[in-house]
Protein backbone atom coordinates (compact mmCIF):
# COMPACT_ATOMS: atom_id res chain seq x y z
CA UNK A 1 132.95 240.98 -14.89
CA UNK A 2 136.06 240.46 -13.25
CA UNK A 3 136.68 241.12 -9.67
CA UNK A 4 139.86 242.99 -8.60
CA UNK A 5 140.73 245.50 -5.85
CA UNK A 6 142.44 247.83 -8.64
CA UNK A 7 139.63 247.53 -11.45
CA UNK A 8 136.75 248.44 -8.56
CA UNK A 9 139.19 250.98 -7.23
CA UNK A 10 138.72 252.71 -10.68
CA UNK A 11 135.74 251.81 -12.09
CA UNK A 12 134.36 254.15 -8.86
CA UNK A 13 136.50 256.93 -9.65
CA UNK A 14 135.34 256.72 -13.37
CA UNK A 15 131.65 256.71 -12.09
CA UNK A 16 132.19 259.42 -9.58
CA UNK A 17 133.79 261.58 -12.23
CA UNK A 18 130.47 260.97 -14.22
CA UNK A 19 128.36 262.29 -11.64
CA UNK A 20 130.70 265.33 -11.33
CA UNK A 21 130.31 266.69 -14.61
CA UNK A 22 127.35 265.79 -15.23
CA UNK A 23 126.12 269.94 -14.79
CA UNK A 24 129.29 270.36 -17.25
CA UNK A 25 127.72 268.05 -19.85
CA UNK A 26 124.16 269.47 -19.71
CA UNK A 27 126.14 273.11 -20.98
CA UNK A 28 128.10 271.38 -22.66
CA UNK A 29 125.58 269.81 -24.79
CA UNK A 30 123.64 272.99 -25.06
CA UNK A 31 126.94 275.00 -25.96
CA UNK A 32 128.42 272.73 -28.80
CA UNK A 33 124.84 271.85 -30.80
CA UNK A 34 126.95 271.18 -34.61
CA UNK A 35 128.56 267.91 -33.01
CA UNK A 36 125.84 266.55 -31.54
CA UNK A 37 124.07 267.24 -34.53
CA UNK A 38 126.76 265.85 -36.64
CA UNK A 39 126.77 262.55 -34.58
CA UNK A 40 123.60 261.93 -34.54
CA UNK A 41 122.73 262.18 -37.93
CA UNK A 42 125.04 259.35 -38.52
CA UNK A 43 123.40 257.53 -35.97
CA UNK A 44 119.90 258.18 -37.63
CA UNK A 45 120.97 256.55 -40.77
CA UNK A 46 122.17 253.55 -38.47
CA UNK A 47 118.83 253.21 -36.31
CA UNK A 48 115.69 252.77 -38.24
CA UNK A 49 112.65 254.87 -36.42
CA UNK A 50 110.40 253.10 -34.06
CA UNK A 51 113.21 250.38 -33.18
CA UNK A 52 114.03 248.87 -29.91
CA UNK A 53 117.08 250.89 -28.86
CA UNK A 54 119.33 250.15 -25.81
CA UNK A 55 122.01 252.91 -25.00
CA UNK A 56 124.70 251.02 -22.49
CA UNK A 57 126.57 254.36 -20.85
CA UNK A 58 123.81 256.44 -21.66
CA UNK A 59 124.83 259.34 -19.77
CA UNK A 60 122.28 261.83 -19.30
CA UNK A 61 120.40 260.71 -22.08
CA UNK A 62 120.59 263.34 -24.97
CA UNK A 63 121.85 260.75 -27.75
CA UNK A 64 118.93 258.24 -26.96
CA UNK A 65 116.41 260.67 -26.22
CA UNK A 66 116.72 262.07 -29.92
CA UNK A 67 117.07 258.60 -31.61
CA UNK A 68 113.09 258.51 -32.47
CA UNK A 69 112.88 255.00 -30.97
CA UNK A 70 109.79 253.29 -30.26
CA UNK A 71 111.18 251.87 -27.19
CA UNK A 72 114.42 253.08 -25.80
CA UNK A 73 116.61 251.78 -22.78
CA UNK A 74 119.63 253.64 -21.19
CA UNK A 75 122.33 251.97 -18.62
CA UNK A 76 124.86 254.31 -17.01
CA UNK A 77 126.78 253.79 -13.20
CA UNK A 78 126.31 257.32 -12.76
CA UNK A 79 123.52 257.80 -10.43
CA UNK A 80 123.65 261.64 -10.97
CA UNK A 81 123.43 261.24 -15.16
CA UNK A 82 120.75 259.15 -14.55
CA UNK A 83 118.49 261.03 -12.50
CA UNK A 84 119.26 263.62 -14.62
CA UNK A 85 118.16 260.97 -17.83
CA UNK A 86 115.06 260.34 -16.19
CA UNK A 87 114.04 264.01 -15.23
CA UNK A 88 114.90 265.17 -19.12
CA UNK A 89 113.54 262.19 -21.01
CA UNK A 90 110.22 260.69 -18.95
CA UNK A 91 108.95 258.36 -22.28
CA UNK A 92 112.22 256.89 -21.74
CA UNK A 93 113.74 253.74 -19.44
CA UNK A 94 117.21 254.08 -17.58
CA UNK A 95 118.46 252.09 -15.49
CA UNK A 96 121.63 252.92 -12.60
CA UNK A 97 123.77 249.98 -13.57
CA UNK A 98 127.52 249.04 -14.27
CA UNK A 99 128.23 248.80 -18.39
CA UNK A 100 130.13 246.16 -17.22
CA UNK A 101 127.53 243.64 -15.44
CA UNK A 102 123.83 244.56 -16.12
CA UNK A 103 120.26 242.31 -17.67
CA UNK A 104 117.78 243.60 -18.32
CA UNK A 105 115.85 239.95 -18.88
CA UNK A 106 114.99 241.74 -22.61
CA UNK A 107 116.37 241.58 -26.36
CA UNK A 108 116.75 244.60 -28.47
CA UNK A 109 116.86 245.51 -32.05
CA UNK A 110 120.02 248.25 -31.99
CA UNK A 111 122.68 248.59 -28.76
CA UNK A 112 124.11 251.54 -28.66
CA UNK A 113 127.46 251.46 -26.90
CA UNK A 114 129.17 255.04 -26.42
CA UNK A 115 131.86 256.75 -23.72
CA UNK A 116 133.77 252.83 -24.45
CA UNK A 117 137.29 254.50 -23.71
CA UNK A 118 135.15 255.02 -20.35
CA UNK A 119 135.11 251.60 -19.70
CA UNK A 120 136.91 249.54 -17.67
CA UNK A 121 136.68 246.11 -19.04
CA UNK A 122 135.30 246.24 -22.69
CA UNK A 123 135.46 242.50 -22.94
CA UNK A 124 132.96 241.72 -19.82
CA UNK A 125 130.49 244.83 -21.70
CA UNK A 126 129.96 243.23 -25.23
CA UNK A 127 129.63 239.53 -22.99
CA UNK A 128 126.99 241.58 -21.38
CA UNK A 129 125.50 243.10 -24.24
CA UNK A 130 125.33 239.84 -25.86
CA UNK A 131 122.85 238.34 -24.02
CA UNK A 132 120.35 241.70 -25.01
CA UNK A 133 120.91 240.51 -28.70
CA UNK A 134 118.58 238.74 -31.35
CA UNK A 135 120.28 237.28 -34.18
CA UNK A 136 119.18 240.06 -35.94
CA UNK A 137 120.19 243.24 -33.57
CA UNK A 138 122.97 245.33 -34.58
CA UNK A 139 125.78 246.62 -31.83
CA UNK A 140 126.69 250.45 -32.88
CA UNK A 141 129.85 251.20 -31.03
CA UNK A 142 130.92 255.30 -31.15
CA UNK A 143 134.72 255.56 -30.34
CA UNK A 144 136.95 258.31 -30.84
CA UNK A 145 140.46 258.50 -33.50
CA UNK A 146 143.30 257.89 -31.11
CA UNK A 147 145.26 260.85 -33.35
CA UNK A 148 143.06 263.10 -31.47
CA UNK A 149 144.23 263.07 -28.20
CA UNK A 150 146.69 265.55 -28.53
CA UNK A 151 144.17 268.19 -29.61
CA UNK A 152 141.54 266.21 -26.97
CA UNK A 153 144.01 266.81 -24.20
CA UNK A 154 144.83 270.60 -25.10
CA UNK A 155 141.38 271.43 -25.41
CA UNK A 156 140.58 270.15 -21.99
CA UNK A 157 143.68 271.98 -20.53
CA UNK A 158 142.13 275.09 -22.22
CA UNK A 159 138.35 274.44 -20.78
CA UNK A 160 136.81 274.37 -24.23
CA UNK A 161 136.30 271.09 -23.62
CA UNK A 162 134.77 268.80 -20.68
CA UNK A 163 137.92 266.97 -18.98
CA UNK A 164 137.22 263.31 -19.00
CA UNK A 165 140.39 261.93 -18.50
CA UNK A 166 139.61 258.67 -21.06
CA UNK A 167 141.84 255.90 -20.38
CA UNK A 168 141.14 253.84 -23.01
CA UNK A 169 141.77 254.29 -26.85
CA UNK A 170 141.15 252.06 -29.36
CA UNK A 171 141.92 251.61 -32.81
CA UNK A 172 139.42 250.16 -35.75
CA UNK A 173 141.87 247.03 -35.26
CA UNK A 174 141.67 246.63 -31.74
CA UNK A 175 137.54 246.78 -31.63
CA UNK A 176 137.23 245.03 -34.33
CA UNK A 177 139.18 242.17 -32.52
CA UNK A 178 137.49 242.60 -29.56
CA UNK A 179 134.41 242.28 -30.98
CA UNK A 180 135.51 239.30 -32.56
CA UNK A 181 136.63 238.06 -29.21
CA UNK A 182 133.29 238.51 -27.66
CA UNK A 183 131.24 236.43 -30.82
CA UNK A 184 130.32 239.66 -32.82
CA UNK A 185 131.38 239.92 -36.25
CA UNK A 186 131.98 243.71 -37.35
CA UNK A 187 130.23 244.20 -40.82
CA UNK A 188 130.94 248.25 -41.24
CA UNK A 189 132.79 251.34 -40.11
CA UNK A 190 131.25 254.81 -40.46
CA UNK A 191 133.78 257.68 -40.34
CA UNK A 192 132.04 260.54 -39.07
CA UNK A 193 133.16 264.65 -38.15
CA UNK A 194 136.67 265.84 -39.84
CA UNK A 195 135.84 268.99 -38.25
CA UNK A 196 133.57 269.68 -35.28
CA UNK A 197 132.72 273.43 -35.23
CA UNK A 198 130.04 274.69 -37.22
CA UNK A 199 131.46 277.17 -40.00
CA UNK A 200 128.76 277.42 -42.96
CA UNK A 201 130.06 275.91 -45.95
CA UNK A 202 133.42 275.16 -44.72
CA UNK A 203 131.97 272.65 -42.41
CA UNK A 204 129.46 271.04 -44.95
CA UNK A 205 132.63 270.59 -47.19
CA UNK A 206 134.65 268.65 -44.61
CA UNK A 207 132.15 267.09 -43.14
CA UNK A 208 129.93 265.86 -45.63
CA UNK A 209 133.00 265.48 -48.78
CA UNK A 210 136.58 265.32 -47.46
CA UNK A 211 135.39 262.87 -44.40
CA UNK A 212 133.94 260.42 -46.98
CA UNK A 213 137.03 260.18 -49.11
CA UNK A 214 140.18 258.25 -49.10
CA UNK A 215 142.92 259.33 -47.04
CA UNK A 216 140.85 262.27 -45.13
CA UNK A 217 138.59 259.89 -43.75
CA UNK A 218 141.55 258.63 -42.14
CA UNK A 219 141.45 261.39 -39.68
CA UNK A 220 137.86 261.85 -38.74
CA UNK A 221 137.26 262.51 -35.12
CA UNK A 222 134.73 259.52 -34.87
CA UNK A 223 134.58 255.67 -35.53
CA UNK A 224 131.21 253.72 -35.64
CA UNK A 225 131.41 250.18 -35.86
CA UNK A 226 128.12 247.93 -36.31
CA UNK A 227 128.22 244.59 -35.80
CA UNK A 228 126.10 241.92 -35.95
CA UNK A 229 126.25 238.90 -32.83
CA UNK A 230 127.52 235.86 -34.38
CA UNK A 231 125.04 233.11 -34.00
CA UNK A 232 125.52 228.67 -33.86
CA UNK A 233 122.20 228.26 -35.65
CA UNK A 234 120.74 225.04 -36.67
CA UNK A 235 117.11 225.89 -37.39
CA UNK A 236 115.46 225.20 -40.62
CA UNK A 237 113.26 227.39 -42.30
CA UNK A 238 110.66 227.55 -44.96
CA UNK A 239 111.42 229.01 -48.97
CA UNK A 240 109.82 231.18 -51.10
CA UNK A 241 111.26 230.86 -54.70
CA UNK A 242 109.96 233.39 -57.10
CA UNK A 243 110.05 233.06 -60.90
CA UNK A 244 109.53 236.15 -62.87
CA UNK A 245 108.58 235.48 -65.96
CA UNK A 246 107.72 236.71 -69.26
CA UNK A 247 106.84 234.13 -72.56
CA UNK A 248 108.75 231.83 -70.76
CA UNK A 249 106.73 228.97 -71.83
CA UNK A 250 109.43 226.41 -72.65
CA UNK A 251 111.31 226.85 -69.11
CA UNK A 252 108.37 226.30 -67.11
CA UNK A 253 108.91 222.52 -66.48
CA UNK A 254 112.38 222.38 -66.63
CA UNK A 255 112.35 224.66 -63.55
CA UNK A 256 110.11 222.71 -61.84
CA UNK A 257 111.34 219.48 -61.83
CA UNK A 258 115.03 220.74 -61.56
CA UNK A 259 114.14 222.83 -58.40
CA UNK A 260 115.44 220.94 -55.72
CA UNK A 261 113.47 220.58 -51.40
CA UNK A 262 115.03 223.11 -48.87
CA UNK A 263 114.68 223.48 -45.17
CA UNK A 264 111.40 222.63 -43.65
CA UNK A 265 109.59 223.41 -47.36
CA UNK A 266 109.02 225.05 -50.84
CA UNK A 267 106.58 227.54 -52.26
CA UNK A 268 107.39 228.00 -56.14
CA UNK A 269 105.78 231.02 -57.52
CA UNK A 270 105.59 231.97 -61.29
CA UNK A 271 105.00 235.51 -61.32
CA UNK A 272 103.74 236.20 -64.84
CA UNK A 273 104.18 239.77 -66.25
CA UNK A 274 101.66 239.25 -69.46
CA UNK A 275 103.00 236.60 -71.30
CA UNK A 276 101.47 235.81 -75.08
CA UNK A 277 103.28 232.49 -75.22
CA UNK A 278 101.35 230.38 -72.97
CA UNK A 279 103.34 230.66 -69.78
CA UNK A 280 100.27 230.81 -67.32
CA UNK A 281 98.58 227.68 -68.97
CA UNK A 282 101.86 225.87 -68.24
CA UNK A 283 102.35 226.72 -64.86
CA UNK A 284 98.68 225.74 -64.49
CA UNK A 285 99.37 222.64 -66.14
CA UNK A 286 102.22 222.08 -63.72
CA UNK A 287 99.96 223.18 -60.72
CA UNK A 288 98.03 220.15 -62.13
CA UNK A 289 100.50 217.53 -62.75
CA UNK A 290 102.56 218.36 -59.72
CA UNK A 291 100.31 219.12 -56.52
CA UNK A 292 102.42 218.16 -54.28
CA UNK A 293 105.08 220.94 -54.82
CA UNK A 294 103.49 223.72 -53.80
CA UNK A 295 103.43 225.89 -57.22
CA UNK A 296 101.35 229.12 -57.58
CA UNK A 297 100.45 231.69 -59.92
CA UNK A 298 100.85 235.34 -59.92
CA UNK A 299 99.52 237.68 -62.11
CA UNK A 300 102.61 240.48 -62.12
CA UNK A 301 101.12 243.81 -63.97
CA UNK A 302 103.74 243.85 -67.17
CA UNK A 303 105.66 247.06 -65.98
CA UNK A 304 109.13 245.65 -65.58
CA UNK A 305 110.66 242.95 -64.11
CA UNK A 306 111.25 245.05 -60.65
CA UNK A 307 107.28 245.02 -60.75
CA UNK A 308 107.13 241.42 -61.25
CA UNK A 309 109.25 241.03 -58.81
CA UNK A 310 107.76 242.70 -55.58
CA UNK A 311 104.28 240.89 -56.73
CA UNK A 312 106.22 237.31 -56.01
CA UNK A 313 107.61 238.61 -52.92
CA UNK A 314 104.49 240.13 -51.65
CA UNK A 315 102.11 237.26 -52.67
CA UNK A 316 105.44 234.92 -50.71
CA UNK A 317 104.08 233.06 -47.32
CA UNK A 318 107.52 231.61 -46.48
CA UNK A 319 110.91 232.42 -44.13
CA UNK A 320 112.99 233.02 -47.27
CA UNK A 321 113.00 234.83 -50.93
CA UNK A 322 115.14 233.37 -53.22
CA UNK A 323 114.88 235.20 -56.97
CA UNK A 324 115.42 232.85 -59.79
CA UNK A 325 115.45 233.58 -62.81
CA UNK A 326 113.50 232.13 -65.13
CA UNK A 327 115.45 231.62 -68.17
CA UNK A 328 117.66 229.10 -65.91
CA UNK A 329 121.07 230.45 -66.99
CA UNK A 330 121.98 230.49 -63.13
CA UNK A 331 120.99 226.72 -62.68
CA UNK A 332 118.18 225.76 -59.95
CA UNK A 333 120.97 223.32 -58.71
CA UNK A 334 122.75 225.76 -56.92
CA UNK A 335 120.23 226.77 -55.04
CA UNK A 336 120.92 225.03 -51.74
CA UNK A 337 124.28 226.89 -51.66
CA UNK A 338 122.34 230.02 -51.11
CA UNK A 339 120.09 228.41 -48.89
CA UNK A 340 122.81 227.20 -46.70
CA UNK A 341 125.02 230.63 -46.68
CA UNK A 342 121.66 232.15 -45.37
CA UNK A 343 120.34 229.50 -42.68
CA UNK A 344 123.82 229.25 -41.64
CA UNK A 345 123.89 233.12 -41.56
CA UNK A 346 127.35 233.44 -43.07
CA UNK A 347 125.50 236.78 -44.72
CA UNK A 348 121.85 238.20 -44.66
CA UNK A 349 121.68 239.12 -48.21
CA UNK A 350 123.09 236.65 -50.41
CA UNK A 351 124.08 237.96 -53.81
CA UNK A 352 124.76 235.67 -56.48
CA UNK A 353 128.04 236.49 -58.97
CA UNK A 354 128.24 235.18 -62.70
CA UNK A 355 131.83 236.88 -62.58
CA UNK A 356 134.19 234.03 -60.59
CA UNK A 357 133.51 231.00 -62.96
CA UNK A 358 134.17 230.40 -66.41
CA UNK A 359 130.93 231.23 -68.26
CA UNK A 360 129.63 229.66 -71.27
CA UNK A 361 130.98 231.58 -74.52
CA UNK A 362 127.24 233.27 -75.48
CA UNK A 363 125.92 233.62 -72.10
CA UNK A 364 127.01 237.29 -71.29
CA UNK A 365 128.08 239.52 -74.06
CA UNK A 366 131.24 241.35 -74.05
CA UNK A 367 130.10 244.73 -73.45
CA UNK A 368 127.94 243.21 -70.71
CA UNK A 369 130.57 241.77 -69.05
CA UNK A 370 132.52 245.21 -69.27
CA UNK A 371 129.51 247.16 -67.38
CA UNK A 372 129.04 244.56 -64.53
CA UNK A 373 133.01 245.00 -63.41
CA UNK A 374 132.56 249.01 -63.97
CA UNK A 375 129.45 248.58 -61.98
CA UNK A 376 130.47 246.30 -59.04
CA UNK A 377 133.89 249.16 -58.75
CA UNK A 378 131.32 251.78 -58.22
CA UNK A 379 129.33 249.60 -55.54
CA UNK A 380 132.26 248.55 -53.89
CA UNK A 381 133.08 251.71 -53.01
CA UNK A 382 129.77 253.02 -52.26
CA UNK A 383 128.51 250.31 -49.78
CA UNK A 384 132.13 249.55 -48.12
CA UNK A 385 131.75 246.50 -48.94
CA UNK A 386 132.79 243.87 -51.98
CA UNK A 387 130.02 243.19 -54.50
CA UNK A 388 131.25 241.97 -57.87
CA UNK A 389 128.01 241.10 -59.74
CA UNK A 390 125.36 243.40 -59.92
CA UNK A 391 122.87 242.59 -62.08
CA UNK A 392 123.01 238.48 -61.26
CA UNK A 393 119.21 237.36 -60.82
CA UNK A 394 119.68 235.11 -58.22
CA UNK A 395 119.43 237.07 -54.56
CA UNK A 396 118.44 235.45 -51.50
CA UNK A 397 116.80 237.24 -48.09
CA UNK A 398 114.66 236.71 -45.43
CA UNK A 399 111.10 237.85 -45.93
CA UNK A 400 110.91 240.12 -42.53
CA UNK A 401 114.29 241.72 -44.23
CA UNK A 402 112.85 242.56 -47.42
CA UNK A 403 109.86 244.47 -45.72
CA UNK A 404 112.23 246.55 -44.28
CA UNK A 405 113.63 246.96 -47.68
CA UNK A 406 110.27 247.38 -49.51
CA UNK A 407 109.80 250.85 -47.38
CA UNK A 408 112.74 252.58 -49.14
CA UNK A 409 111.43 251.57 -52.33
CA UNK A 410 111.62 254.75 -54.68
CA UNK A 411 113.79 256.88 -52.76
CA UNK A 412 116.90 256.11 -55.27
CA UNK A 413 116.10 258.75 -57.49
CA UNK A 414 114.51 256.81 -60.59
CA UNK A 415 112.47 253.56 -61.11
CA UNK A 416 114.60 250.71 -61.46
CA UNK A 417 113.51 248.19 -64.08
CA UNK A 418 115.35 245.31 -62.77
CA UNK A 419 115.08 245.41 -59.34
CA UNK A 420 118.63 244.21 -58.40
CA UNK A 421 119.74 247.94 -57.62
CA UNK A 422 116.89 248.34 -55.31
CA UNK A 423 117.15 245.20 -53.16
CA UNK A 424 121.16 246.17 -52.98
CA UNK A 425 120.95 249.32 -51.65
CA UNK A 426 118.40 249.00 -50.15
CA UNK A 427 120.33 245.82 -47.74
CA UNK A 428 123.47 248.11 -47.53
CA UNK A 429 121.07 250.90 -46.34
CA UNK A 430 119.75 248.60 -43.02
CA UNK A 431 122.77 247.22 -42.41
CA UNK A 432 122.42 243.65 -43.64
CA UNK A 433 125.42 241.55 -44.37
CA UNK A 434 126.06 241.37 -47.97
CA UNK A 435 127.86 238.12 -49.12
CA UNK A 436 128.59 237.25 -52.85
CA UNK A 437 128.01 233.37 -53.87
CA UNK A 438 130.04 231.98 -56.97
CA UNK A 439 127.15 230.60 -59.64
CA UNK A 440 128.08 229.02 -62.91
CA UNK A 441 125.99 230.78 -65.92
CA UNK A 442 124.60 229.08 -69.06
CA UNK A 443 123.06 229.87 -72.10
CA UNK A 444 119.77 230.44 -71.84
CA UNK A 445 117.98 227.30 -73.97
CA UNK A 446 114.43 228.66 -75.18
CA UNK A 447 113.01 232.58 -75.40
CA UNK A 448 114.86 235.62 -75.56
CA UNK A 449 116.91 237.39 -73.63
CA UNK A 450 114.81 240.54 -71.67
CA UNK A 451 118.40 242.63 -71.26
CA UNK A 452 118.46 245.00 -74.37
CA UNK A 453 118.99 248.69 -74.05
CA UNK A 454 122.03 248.36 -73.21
CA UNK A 455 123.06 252.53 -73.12
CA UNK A 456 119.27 253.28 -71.35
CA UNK A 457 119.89 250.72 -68.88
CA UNK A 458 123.44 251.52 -67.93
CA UNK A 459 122.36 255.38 -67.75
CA UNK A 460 119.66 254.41 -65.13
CA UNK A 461 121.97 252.69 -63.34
CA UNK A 462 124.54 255.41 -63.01
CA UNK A 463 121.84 257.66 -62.30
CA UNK A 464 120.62 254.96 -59.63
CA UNK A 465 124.80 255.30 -58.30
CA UNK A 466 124.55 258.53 -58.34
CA UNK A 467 121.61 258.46 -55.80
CA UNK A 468 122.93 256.15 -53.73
CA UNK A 469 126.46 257.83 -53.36
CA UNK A 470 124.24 260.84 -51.79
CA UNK A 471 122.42 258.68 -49.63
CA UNK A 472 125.12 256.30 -48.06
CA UNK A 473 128.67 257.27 -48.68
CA UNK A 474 127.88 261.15 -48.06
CA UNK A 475 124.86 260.80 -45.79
């Protein structure tokens, strides 16, 4: 934090303004319920139950004390607010402490960071709040649309609204580049409250419709940013790579020896899901033949592949899940691309996509290939973020993600045969940083393709859209 007669000069007139409304923001809290409300049911989608939540500028404690977190820490430098904080929310920690220069000699799994047009140096905060961070906590910062102060400044001339006096605003641009400044990486924006009064039905329809679409979202009364910390990480880990398979006989060996050694080691599981071709007896033959890779047998129960899938990851003992396919149309070779995108944590969820390189003439049909772009439009725009394969096999995680993951299982409105739907929302839905990896895609060589149905499938999967464009975009 930087030292200088002016910035002390006000950040004690910004703290003893704190402790003079703090009275004002108790009512004020009490009198304007639909906002808070509002605000922090987009912060409830953010913050998964039970985390470890610190609030830096805390206030008197309302936002953190209705978070539902396991553990939760506050820091404000106004000594009123926090006595207040303490006296209103006893299972709770706060400390009295400048935003700008506090440790707390603990890491966290979500940092809240409100009130930042309150704050005096914004750079010397996030320097601050990175040292709270794991590689996996995510920094939620709340800041207000600067084309609201007019309407912010008349409705504190007219006492409808507690006068702050903010001296900071920021726009998407500028946190973002702060953030980038202070070795966070910004991985979403939430738009949140087009109209903060509570008028039934009108109020649902802005707030819950227009704010979520093009152009209207533009003016929503609230930005929140999550970011991730960005991390120099040269640790290796351990791989899981699971093979659902089905009468895949013939690919067996091929994927074996073709497999390649990552990080500090390999588990290969074959998940079988009832195969009448001999596919167990050659992975046991492999088992055999090749003991020092590490292969094991699964039996999956013969559902769907989805089903097959979650028995591989579930039976997994290792850092990372990698998905391969076992018809070997996205070629084991390429594996240490995802492996490297992941250790080097250029994403959290890395999604392979069929759809950059030329493909081999009879790998994807036509009307295949017109789905997947139809499909990856409507995720794009549902998850904020690009994904332009779908339906690739090949998806790479860490294992302590996808148990995060594995709780929302079911919740998308129908069973999803593949799986690929599931793991994708369900990513976008924590927060994870979705990247897309180029593969090349082949032929398959031996058994039969497992895709048919095409109309059935593509109607669960719209129906699957349909779910999640209720869940995340108008959450």
């Amino acid at each position: 934090m930087i030292k200088f007669h002016y910035l002390d000069e006000l950040r004690k007139s910004i703290a003893s303004k704190n402790d003079s409304i703090t009275d004002k923001r108790i009512k004020w809290i009490k009198a304007n319920p639909y906002y808070y409300r509002q605000l922090l049911r987009s912060l409830k989608f953010i913050i998964e139950p039970g985390s470890k939540v610190l609030h830096v500028r805390s206030g008197i404690g309302h936002l953190l004390g209705q978070l539902e977190a396991g553990y939760g820490v506050g820091v404000e430098d106004s000594q009123r607010q926090v006595d207040e904080a303490k006296k209103s929310q006893p299972n709770l920690h706060f400390h009295y402490a400048s935003p700008e220069d506090f440790d707390l000699g603990e890491k966290f799994d979500y940092i809240l960071i409100s009130s930042v047009e309150d704050v005096v140096d914004i750079k010397a905060m996030l320097d601050c709040v990175y040292r709270h961070c794991t590689s996996h906590t995510r920094v939620i910062i709340v800041s207000y649309n600067y084309l609201w102060e007019p309407l912010n400044n008349l409705a504190e001339k007219m006492h409808i609204k507690i006068p702050q006096k903010l001296h900071n605003w920021f726009s998407s641009g500028d946190i973002k580049n702060i953030l980038s400044l202070s070795s966070f990486e910004r991985i979403y924006k939430r738009r949140a409250i087009l109209f903060p009064f509570n008028i039934p039905l009108l109020s649902f329809f802005f707030n819950r419709i227009l704010a979520r679409l093009p152009f209207f979202n533009y003016f929503t009364l609230n930005r929140i940013h999550i970011a991730r910390p960005v991390v120099d990480n040269s640790e290796d880990y351990t791989v899981s790579i699971c093979i659902p398979c089905r009468n895949e006989a013939g690919n067996v060996e091929d994927a074996v020896n073709r497999i390649p050694n990552l990080g500090k080691g390999v588990e290969i599981i074959f998940g079988d899901d009832k195969s009448t071709d001999g596919t167990p007896d050659k992975v046991r033959e492999m088992m055999a033949k090749y003991p020092e890779k590490n292969i094991r047998l699964v039996d999956s129960p013969g559902i769907c592949k989805s089903q097959n899938v979650w028995t591989c990851f579930d039976a997994a003992k290792n850092d990372i899940l990698m998905i391969l396919d076992a018809d070997l149309t996205v070629i084991p070779e390429e594996l240490p691309y995802f492996y490297e995108a992941i250790k080097k944590r250029h994403g959290e969820f890395i999604n392979g996509s069929r759809l950059i390189y030329p493909m081999h003439s009879k790998a994807m049909p036509f009307f295949n290939v017109l789905g997947n772009k139809f499909f990856s439009f409507a995720f794009t725009y549902i998850l904020d973020t690009p994904i332009k394969d779908t339906l690739c096999g090949t998806k790479v995680m860490f294992r302590r993600d996808f148990e995060r993951i594995k709780k929302l299982r079911g919740t998308w409105g129908i069973n999803d045969r593949w799986g690929d739907y599931e793991l994708i929302f369900g990513a976008a839905k924590i927060h994870l940083k979705l990247v897309d990896l180029p593969v090349h895609y082949y032929e398959r060589i031996y058994g039969e393709t497992k895709m048919t149905g095409r109309i059935k499938n593509g109607l669960i999967m719209l129906k699957m859209c349909r779910a999640a464009l209720m869940k995340i975009k108008f959450s």
